[in-house]
C-alpha atoms as a PDB file:
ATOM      1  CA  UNK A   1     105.869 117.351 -44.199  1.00  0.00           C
ATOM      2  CA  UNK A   2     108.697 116.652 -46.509  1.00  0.00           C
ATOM      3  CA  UNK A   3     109.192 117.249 -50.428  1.00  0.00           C
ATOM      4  CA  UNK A   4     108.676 113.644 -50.764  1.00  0.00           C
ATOM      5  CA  UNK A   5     105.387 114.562 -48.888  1.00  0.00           C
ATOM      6  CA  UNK A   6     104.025 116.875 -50.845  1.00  0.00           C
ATOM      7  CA  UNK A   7     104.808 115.740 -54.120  1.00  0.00           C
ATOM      8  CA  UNK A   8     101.747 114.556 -55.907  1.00  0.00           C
ATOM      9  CA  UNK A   9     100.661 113.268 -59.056  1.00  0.00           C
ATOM     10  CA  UNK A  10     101.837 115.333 -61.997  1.00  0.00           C
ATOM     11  CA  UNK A  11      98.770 115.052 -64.290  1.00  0.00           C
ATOM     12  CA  UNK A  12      98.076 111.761 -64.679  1.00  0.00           C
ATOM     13  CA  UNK A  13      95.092 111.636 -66.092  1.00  0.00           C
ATOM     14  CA  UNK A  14      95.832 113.012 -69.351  1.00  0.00           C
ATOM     15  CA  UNK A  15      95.835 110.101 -71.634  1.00  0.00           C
ATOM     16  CA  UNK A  16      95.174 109.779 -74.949  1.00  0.00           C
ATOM     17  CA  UNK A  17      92.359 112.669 -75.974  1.00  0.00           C
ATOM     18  CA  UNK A  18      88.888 110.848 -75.854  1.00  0.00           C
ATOM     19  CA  UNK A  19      85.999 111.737 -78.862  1.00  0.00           C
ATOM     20  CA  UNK A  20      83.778 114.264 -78.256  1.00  0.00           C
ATOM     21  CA  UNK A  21      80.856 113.260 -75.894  1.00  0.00           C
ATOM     22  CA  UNK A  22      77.355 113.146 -77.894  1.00  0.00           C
ATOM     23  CA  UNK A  23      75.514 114.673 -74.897  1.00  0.00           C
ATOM     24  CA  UNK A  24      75.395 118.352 -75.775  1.00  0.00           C
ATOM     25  CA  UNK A  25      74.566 118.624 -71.874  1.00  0.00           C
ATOM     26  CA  UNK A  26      77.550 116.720 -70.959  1.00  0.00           C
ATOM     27  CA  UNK A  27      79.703 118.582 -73.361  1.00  0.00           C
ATOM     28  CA  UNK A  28      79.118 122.145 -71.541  1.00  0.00           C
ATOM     29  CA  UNK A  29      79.590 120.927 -68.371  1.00  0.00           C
ATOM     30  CA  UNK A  30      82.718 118.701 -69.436  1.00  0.00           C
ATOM     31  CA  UNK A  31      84.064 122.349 -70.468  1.00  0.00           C
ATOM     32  CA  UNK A  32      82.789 124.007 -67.696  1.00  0.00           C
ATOM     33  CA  UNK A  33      84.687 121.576 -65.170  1.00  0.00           C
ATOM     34  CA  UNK A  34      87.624 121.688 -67.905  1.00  0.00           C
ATOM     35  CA  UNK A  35      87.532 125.952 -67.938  1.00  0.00           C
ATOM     36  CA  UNK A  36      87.674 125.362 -63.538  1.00  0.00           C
ATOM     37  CA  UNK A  37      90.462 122.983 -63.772  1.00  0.00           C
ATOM     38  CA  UNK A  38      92.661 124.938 -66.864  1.00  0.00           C
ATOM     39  CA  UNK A  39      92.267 128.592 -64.951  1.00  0.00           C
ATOM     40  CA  UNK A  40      93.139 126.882 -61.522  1.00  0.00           C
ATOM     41  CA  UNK A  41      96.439 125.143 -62.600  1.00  0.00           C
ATOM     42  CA  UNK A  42      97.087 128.846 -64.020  1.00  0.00           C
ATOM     43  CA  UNK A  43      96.800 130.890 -61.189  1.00  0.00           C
ATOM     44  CA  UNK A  44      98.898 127.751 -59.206  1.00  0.00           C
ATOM     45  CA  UNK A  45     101.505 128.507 -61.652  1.00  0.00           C
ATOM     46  CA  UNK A  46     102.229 132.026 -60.796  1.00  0.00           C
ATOM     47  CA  UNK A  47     103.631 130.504 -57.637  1.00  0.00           C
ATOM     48  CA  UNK A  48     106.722 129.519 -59.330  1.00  0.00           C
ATOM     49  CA  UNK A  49     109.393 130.761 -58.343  1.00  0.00           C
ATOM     50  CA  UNK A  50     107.679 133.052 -56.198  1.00  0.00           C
ATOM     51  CA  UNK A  51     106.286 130.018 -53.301  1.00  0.00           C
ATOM     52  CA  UNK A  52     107.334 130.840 -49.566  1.00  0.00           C
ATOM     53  CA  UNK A  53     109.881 127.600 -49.712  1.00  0.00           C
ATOM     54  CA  UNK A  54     111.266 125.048 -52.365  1.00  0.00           C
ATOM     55  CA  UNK A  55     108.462 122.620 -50.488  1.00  0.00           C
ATOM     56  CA  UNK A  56     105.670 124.522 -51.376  1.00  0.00           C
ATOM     57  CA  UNK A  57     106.932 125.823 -55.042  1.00  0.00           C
ATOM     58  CA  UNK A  58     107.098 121.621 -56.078  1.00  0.00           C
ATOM     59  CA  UNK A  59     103.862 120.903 -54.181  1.00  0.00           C
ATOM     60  CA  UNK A  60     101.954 123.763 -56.058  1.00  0.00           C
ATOM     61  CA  UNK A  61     103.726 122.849 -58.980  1.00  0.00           C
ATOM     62  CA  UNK A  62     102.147 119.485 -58.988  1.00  0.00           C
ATOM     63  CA  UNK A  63      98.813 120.506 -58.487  1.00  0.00           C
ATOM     64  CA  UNK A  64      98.581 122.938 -61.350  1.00  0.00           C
ATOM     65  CA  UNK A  65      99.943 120.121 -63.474  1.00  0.00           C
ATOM     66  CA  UNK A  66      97.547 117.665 -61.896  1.00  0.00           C
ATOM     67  CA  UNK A  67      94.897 119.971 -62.724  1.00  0.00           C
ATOM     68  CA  UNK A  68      96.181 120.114 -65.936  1.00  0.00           C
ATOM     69  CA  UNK A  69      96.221 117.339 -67.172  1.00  0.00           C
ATOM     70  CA  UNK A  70      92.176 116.988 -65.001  1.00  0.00           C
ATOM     71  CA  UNK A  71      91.314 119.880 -67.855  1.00  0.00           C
ATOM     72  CA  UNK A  72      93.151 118.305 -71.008  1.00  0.00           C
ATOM     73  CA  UNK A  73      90.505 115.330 -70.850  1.00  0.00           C
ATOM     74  CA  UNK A  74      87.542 117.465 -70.422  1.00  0.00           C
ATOM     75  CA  UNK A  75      88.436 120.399 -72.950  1.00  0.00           C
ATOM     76  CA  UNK A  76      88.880 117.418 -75.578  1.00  0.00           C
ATOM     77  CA  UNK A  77      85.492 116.138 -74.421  1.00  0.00           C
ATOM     78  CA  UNK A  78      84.121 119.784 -76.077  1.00  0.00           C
ATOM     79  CA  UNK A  79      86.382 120.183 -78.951  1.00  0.00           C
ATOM     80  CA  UNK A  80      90.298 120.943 -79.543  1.00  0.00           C
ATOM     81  CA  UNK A  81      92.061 121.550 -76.338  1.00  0.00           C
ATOM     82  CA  UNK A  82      94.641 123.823 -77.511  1.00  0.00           C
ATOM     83  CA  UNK A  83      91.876 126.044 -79.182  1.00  0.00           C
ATOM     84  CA  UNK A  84      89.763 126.225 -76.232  1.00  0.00           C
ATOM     85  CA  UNK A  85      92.489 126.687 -74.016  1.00  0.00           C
ATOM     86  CA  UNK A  86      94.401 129.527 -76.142  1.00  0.00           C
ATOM     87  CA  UNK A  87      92.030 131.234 -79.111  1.00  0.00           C
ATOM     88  CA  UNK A  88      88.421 131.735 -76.992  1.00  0.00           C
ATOM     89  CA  UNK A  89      87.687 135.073 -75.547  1.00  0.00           C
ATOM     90  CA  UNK A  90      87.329 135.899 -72.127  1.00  0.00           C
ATOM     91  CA  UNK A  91      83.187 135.941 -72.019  1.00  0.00           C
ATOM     92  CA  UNK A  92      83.406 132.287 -73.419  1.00  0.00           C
ATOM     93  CA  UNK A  93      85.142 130.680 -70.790  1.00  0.00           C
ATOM     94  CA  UNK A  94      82.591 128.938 -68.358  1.00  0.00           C
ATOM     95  CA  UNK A  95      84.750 128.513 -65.278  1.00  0.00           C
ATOM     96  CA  UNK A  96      83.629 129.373 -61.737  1.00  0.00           C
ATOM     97  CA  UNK A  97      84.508 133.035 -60.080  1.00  0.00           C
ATOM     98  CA  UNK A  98      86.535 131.133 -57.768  1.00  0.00           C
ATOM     99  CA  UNK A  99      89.232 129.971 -59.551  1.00  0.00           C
ATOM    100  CA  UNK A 100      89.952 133.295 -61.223  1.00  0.00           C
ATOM    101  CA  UNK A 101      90.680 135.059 -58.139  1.00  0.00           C
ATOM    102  CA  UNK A 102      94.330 136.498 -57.941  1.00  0.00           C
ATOM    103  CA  UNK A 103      96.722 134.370 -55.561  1.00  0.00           C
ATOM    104  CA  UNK A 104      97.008 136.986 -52.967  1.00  0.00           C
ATOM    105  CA  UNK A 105      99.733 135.982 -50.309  1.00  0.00           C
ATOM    106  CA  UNK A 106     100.258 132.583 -49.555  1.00  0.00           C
ATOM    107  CA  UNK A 107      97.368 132.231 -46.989  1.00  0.00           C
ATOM    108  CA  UNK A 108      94.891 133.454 -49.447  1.00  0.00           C
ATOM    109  CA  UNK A 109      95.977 131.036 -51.875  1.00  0.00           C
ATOM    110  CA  UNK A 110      95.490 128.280 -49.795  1.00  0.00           C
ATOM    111  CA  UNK A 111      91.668 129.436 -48.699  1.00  0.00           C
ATOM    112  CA  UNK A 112      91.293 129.355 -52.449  1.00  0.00           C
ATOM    113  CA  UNK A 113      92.325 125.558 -52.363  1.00  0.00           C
ATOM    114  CA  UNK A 114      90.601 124.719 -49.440  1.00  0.00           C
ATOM    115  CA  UNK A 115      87.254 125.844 -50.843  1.00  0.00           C
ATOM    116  CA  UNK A 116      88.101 124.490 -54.590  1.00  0.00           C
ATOM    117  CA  UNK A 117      89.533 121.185 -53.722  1.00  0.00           C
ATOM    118  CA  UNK A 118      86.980 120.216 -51.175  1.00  0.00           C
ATOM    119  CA  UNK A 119      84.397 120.651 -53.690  1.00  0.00           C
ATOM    120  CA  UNK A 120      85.944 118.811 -56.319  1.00  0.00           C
ATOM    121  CA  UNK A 121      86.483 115.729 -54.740  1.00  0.00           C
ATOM    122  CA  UNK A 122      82.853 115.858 -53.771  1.00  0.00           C
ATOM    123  CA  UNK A 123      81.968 116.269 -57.238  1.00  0.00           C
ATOM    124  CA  UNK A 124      84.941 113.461 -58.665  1.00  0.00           C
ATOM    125  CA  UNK A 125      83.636 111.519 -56.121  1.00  0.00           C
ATOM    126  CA  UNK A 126      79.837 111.414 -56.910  1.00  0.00           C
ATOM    127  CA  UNK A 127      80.771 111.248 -60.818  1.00  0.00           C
ATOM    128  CA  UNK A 128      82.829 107.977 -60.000  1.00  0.00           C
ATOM    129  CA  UNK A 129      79.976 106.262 -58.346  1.00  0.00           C
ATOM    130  CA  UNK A 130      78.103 106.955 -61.822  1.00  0.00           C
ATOM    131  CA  UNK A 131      78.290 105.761 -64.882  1.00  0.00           C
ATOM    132  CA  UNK A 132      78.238 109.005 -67.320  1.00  0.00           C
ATOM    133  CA  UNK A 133      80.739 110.202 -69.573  1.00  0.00           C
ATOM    134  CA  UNK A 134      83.017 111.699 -66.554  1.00  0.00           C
ATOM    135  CA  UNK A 135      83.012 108.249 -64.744  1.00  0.00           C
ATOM    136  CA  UNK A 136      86.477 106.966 -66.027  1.00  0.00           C
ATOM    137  CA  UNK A 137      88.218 110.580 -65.592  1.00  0.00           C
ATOM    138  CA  UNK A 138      86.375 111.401 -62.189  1.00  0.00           C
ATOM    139  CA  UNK A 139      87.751 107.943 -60.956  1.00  0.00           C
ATOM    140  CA  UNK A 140      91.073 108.544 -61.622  1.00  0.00           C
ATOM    141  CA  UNK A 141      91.113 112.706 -60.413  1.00  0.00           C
ATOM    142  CA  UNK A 142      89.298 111.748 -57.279  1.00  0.00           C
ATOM    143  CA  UNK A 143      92.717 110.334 -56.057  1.00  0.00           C
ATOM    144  CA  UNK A 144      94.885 113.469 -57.373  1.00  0.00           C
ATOM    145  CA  UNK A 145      92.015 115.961 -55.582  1.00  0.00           C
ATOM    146  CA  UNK A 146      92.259 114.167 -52.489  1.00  0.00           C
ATOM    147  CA  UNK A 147      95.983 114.945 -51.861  1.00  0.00           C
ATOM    148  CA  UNK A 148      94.728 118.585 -53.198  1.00  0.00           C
ATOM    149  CA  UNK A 149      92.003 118.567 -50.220  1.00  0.00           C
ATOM    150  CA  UNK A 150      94.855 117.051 -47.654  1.00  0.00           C
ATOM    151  CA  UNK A 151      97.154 119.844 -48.409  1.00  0.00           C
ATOM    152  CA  UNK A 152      95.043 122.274 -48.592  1.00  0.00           C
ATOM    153  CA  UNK A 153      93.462 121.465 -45.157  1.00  0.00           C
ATOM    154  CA  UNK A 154      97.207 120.689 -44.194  1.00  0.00           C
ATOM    155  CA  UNK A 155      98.061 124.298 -44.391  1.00  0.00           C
ATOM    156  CA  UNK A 156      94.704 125.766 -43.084  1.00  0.00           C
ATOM    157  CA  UNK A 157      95.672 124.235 -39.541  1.00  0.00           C
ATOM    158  CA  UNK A 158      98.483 124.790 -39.510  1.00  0.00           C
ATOM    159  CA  UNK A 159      98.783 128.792 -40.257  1.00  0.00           C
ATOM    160  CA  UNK A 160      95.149 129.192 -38.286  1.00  0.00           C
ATOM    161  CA  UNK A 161      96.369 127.402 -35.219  1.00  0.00           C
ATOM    162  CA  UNK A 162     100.038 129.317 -36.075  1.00  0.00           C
ATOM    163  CA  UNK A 163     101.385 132.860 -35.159  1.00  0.00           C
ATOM    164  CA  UNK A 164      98.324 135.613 -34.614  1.00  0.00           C
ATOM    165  CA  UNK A 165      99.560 136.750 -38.108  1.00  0.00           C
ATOM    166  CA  UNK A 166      99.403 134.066 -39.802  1.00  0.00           C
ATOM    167  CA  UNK A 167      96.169 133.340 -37.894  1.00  0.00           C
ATOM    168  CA  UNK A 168      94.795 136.676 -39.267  1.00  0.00           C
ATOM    169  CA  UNK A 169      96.110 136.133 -42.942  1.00  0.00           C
ATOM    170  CA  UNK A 170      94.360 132.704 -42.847  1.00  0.00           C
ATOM    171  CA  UNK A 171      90.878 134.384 -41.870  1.00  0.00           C
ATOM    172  CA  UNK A 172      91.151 137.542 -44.123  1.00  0.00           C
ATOM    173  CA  UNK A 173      91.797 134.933 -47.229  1.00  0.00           C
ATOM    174  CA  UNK A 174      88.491 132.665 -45.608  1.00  0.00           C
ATOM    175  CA  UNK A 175      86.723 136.027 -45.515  1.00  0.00           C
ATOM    176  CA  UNK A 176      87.668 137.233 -48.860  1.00  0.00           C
ATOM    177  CA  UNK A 177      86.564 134.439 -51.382  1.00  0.00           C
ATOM    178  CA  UNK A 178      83.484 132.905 -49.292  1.00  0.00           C
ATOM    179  CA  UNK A 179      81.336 134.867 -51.427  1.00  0.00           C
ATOM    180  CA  UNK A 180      82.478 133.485 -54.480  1.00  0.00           C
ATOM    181  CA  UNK A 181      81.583 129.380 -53.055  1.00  0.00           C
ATOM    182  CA  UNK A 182      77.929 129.500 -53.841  1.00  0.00           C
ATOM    183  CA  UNK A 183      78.581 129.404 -57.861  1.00  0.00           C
ATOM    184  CA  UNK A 184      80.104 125.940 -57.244  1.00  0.00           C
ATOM    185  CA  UNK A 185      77.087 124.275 -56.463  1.00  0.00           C
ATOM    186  CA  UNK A 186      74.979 126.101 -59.732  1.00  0.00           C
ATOM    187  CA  UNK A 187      73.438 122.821 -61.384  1.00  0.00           C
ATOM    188  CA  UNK A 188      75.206 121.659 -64.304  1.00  0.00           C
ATOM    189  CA  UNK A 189      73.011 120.015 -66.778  1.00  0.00           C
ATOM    190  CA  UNK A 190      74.281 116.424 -68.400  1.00  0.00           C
ATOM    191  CA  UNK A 191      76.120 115.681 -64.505  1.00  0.00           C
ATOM    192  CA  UNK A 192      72.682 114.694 -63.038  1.00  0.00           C
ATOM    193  CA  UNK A 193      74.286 115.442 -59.606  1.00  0.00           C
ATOM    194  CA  UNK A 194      72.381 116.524 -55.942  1.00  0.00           C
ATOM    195  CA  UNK A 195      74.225 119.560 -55.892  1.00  0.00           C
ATOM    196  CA  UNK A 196      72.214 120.341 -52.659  1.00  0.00           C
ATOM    197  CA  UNK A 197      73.691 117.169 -51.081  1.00  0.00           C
ATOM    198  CA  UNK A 198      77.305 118.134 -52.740  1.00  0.00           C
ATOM    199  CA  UNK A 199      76.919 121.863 -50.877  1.00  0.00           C
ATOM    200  CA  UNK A 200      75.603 120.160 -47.643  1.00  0.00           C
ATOM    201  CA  UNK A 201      78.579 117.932 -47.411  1.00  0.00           C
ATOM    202  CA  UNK A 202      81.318 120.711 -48.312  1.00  0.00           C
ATOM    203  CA  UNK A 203      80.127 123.171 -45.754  1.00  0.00           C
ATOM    204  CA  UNK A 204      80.329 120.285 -43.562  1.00  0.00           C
ATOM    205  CA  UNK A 205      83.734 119.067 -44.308  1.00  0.00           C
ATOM    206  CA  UNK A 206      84.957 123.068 -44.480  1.00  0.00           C
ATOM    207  CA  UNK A 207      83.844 124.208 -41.085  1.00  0.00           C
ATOM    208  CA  UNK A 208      85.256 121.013 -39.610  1.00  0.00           C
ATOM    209  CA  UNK A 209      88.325 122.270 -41.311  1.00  0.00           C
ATOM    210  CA  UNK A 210      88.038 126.071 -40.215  1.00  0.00           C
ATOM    211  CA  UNK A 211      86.894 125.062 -36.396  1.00  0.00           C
ATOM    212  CA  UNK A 212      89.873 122.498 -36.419  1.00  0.00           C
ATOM    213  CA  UNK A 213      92.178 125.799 -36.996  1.00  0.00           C
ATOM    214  CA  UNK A 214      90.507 128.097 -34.388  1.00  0.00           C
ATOM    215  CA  UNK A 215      89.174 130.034 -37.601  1.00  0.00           C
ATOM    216  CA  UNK A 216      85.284 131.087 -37.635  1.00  0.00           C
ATOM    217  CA  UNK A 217      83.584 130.321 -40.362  1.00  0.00           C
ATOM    218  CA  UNK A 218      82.521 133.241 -42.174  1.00  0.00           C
ATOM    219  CA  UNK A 219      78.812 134.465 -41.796  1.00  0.00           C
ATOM    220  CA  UNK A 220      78.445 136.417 -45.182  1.00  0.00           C
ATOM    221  CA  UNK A 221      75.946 135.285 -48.065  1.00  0.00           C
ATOM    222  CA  UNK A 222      77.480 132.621 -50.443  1.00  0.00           C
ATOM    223  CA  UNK A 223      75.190 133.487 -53.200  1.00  0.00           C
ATOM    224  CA  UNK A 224      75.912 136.751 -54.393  1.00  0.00           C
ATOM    225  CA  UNK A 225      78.765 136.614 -56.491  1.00  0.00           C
ATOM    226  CA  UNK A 226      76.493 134.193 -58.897  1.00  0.00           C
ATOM    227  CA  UNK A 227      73.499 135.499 -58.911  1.00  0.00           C
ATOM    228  CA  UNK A 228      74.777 139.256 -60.191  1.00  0.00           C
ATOM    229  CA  UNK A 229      76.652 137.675 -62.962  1.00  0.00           C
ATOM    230  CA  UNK A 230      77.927 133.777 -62.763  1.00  0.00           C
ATOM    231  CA  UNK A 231      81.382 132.643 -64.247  1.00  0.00           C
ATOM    232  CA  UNK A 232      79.244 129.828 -65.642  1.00  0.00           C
ATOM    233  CA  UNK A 233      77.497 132.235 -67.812  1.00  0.00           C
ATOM    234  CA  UNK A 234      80.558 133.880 -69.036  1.00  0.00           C
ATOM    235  CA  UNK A 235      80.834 136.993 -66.923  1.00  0.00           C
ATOM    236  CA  UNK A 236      83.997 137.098 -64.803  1.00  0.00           C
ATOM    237  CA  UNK A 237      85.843 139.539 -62.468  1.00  0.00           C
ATOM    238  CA  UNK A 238      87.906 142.166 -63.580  1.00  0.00           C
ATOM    239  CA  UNK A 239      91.334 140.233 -62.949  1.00  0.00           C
ATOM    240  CA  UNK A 240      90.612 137.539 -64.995  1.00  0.00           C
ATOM    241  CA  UNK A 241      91.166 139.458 -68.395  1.00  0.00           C
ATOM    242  CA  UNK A 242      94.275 139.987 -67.343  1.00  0.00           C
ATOM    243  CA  UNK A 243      95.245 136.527 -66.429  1.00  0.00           C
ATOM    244  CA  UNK A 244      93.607 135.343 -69.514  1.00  0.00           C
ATOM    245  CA  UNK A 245      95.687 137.551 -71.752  1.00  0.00           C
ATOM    246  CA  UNK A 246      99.226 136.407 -70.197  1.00  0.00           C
ATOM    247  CA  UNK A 247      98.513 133.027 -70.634  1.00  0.00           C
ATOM    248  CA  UNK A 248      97.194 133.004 -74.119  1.00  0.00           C
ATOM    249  CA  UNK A 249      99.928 135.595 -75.194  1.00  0.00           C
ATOM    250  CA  UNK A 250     102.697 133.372 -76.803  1.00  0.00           C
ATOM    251  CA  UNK A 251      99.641 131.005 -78.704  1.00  0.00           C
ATOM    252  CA  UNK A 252      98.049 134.175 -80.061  1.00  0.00           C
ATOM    253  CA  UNK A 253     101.619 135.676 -80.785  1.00  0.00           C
ATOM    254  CA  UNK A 254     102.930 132.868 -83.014  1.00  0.00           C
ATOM    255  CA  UNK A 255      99.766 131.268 -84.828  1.00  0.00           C
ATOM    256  CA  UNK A 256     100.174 127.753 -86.109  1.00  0.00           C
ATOM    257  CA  UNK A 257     103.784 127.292 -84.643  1.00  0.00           C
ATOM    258  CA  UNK A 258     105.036 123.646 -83.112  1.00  0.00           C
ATOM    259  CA  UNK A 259     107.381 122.422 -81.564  1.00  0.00           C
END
């Protein structure tokens, strides 16, 4: 795979901010998709600097932004971006458990992204073939997730079916955050999504994925981490407090400053 390779779209879908939805229902879960998408291209960014190779520091790079720009158009769906992004407090973000989840080495990170970006083009997907408030940005992400999904699985084959370390890094980071994919299928009201048929097709595309690498698919409860106390409903781990304070830092610093 070369740079040129891996080198994706860099938030594209950030356009000029639409008007709030009306849908109160489609509001929450525009910032509950927006909250997924904003903490995601976060925790990418810590890879800066800090990636294995150059390759992987501009591919990551270009997902976060990606994502992004995905979370832009659905925070201004629910109100000011920059606000929601910067001045909430940590029980009033709505993302997922998943996303929050430190980066861990390199093979962890990539579980993460296997799990996340197989879900969301399921759910881009499904949204395009609608005709809600999400159709026109769903339709447009679908194509920047599926590169996600392709790298993502790229790199799961590839350090599975690599050394026995990087073999055993790949299942320890599989192992780790299953527990935390059973949120991503909690119903979201105003979607008016089968999120059974979403979870039946992502365990179906993921353990094609982990079987491809020789990796077995983890046989742990997928529920858990939701049911004692879902990201969705405002209750996160203990890590993301502390993610959540570096990136709001300089906005909270300097109130009211521009550029």
């Amino acid at each position: 795979m070369t740079a040129t390779d891996t080198a994706g779209a860099t938030g594209t879908v950030a356009t000029a901010a639409p008007a709030p939805a009306a849908d109160p229902a489609a509001t929450a879960a525009a910032l509950a998709l927006g909250d997924d998408a904003l903490v995601l291209a976060q925790r990418l960014g810590e890879w800066a600097g800090n990636a294995p190779v150059l390759e992987e520091e501009v591919a990551l790079a270009n997902i976060a932004l990606d994502l992004l720009g995905q979370a832009r158009v659905l925070l201004s769906l629910a109100g000011d971006e920059d606000e929601l992004a910067f001045l909430r407090e940590e029980r009033d973000f709505r993302n997922v458990q998943l996303v929050e989840q430190p980066n861990g080495d390199f093979a962890h990170t990539i579980a993460r992204q296997l799990y996340f970006s197989t879900y969301q083009r399921l759910l881009y997907a499904a949204l395009a073939s609608g005709d809600g408030p999400l159709t026109g940005l769903a339709a447009k992400a679908v194509k920047e997730v599926a590169y996600h999904q392709d790298h993502a699985e790229h790199w799961t084959l590839r350090l599975g079916d690599g050394t026995e370390e990087s073999h055993r890094r790949m299942q320890a980071g599989c192992d780790a955050l299953w527990r935390y994919t059973g949120e991503l299928f909690q119903p979201l009201d105003g979607l008016g999504l089968d999120t059974a048929a979403l979870e039946a097709a992502w365990l179906d595309s993921v353990t094609t994925v982990l079987t491809r690498a020789g990796l077995t698919v983890p046989d742990a409860p997928r529920t858990g981490a939701w049911r004692a106390g879902a990201g969705r409903q405002g209750l996160h781990t203990e890590s993301f407090g502390r993610m959540l304070a570096e990136m709001q830092h300089l906005h909270r610093s300097h109130p009211g400053a521009a550029w």
